[in-house]
C-alpha atoms as a PDB file:
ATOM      1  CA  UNK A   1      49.494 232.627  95.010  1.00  0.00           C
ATOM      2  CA  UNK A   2      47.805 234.014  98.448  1.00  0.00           C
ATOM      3  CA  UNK A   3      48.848 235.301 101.406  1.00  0.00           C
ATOM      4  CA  UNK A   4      46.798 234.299 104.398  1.00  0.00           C
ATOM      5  CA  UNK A   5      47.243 235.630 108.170  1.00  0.00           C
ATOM      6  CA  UNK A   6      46.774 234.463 111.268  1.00  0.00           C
ATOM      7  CA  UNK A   7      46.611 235.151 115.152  1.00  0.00           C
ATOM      8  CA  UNK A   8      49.249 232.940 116.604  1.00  0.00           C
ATOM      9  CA  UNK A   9      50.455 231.610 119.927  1.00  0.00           C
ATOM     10  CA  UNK A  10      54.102 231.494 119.008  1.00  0.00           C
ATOM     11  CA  UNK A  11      55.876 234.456 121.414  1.00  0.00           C
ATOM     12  CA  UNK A  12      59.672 234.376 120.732  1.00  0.00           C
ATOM     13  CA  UNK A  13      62.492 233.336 118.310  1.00  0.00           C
ATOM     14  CA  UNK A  14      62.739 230.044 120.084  1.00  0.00           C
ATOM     15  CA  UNK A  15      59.388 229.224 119.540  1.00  0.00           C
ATOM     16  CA  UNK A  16      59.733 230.403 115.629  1.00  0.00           C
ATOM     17  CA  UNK A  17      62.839 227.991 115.543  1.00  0.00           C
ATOM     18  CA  UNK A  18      60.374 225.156 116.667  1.00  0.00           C
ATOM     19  CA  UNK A  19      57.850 226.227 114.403  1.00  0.00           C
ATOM     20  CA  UNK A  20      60.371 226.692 111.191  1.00  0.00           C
ATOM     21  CA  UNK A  21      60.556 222.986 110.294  1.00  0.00           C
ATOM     22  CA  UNK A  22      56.927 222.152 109.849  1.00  0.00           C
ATOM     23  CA  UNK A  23      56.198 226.299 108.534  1.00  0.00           C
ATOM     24  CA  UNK A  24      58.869 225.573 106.199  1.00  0.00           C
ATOM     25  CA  UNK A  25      57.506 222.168 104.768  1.00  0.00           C
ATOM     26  CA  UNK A  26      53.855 223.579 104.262  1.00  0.00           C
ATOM     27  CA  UNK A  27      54.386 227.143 102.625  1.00  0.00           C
ATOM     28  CA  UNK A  28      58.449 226.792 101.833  1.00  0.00           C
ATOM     29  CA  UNK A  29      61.573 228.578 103.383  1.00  0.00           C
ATOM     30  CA  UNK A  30      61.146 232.604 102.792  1.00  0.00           C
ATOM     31  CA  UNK A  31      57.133 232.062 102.214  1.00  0.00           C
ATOM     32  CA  UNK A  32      56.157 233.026 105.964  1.00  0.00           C
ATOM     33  CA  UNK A  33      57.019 235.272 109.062  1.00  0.00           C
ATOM     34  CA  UNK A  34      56.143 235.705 112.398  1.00  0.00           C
ATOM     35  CA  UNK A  35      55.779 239.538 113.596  1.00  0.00           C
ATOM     36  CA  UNK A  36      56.912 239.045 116.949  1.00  0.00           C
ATOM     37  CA  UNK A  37      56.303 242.601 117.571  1.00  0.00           C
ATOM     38  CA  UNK A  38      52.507 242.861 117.033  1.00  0.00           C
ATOM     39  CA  UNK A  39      50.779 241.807 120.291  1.00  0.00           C
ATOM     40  CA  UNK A  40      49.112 239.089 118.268  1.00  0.00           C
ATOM     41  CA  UNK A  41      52.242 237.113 117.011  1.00  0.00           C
ATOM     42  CA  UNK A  42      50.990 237.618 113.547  1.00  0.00           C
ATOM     43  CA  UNK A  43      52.177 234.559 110.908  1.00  0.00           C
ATOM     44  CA  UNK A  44      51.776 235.830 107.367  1.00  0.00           C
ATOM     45  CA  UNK A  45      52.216 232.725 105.027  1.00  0.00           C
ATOM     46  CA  UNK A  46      52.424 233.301 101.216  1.00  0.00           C
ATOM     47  CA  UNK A  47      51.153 230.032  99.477  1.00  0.00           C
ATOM     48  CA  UNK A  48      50.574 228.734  95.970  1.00  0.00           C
ATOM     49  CA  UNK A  49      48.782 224.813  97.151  1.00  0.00           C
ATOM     50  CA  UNK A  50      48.372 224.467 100.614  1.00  0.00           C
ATOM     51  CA  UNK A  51      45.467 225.847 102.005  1.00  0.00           C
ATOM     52  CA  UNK A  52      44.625 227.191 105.611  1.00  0.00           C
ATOM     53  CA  UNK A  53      43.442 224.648 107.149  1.00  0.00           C
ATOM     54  CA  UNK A  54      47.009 223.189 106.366  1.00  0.00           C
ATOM     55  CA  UNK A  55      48.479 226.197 107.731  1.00  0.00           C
ATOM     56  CA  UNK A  56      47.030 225.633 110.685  1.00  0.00           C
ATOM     57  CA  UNK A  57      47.364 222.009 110.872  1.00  0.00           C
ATOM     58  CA  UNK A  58      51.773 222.963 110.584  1.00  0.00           C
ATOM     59  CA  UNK A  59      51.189 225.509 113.483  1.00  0.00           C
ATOM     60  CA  UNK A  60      49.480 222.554 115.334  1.00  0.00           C
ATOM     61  CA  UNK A  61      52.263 219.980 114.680  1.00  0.00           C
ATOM     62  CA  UNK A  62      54.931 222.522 116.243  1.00  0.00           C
ATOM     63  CA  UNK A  63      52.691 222.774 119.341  1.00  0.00           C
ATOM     64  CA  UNK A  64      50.842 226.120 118.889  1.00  0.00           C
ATOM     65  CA  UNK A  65      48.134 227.607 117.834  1.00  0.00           C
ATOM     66  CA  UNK A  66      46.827 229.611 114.691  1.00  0.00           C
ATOM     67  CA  UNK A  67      43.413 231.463 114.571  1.00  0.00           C
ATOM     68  CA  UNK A  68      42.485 233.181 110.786  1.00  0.00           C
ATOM     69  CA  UNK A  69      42.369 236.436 110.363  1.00  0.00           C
ATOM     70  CA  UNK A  70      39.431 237.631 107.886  1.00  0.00           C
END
């Protein structure tokens, strides 16, 4: 298991709402969050398979963007 984070362009709850369905079919329900509070939307995913290009690929699908964070 891994936790990976990333720079996001998701900006409210609406947006996380959008973003919940193809988040939650990638990492799993209760395996991410978005800190809306951190000028960089930060997503912190916790996986066990998927991997972060696949992460990003999800964030894509919902119609935003997700940058790695080393």
């Amino acid at each position: 298991m891994s936790t990976l984070k990333f720079k996001t362009s998701i900006k409210c709850n609406g947006c996380q709402t959008k973003a919940t369905p193809f988040l939650n079919e990638i990492a799993g329900e209760s395996n991410w969050h978005v800190d809306l509070q951190h000028p960089d939307k930060i997503l912190t995913v916790t996986v066990t398979e998927a991997t972060e290009a696949q992460v990003i690929e999800a964030v894509k699908q919902a119609g935003y963007n997700a940058t790695p964070i080393r």
